[in-house]
Protein backbone atom coordinates (compact mmCIF):
# COMPACT_ATOMS: atom_id res chain seq x y z
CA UNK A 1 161.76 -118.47 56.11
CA UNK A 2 161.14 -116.52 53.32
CA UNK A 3 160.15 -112.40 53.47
CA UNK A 4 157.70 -111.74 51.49
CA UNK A 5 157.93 -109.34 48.10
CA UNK A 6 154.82 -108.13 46.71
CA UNK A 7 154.63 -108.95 43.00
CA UNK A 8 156.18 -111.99 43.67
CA UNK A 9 155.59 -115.65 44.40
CA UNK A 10 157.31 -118.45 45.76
CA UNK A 11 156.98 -121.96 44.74
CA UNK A 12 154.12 -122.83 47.70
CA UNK A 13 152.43 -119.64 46.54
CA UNK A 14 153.08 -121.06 42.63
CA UNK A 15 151.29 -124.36 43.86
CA UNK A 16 148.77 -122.67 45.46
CA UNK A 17 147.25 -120.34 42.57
CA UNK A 18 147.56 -123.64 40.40
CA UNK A 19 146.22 -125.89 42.86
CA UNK A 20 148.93 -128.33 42.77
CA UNK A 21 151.18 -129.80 45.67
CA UNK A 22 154.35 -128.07 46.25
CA UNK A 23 156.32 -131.00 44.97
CA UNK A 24 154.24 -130.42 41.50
CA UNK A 25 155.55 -127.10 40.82
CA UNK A 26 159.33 -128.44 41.62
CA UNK A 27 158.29 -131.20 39.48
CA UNK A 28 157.31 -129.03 36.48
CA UNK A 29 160.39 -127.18 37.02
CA UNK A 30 162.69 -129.63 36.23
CA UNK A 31 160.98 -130.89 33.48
CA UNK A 32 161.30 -127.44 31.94
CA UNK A 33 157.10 -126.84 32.33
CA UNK A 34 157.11 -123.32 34.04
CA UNK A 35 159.31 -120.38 33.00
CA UNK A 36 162.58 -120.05 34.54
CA UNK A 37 162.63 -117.78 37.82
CA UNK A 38 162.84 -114.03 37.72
CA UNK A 39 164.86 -113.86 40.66
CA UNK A 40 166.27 -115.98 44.04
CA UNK A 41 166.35 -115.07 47.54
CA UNK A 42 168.25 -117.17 49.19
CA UNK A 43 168.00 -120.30 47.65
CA UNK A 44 164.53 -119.87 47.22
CA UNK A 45 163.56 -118.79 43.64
CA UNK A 46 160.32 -116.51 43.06
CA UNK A 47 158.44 -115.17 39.76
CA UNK A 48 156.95 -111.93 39.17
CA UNK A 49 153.39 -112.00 39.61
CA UNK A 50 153.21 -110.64 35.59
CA UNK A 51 155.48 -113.74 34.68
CA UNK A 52 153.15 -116.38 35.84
CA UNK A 53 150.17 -114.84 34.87
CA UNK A 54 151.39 -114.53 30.85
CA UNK A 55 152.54 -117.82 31.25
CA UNK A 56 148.95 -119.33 32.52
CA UNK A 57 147.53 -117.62 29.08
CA UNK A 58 150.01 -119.19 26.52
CA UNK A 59 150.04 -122.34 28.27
CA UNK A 60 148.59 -125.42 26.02
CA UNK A 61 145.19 -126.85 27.62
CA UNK A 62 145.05 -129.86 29.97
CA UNK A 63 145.81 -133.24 28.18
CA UNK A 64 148.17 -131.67 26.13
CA UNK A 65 151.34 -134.07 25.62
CA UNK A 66 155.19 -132.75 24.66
CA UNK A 67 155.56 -134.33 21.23
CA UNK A 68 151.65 -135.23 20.47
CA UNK A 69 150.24 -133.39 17.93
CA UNK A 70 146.58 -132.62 17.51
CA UNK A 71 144.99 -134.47 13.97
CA UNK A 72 142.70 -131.83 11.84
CA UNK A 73 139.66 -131.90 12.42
């Protein structure tokens, strides 16, 4: 069980604020998709609060694609 830090999340509170399954967020993870952990407890790793929350503004828009760029308009 992990204790709980304030200002930080785990990866079911991760899946949780991005309403995704658990198994997303280790998904997106390995694929490089979420920033890399600010710290571990245990083996569990955890972001700052501040971390996710810069990442959820610079991150592209759903239906965005690695390698598919957008034609002008």
């Amino acid at each position: 069980m992990v204790r709980r830090m304030d200002g930080y999340l785990t990866s079911e509170d991760l899946a949780t604020r991005l309403g995704v399954k658990r198994e997303s967020v280790y998904r997106m993870r390995t694929r490089g998709d979420l920033p890399e952990p600010d710290d571990t407890i245990g083996r569990t790793p955890v972001w700052k609060t501040d971390t996710i929350t810069t990442w959820e503004a610079d991150r592209p828009g759903q239906g965005w694609r690695k390698g598919k760029t957008r034609e002008p308009s």
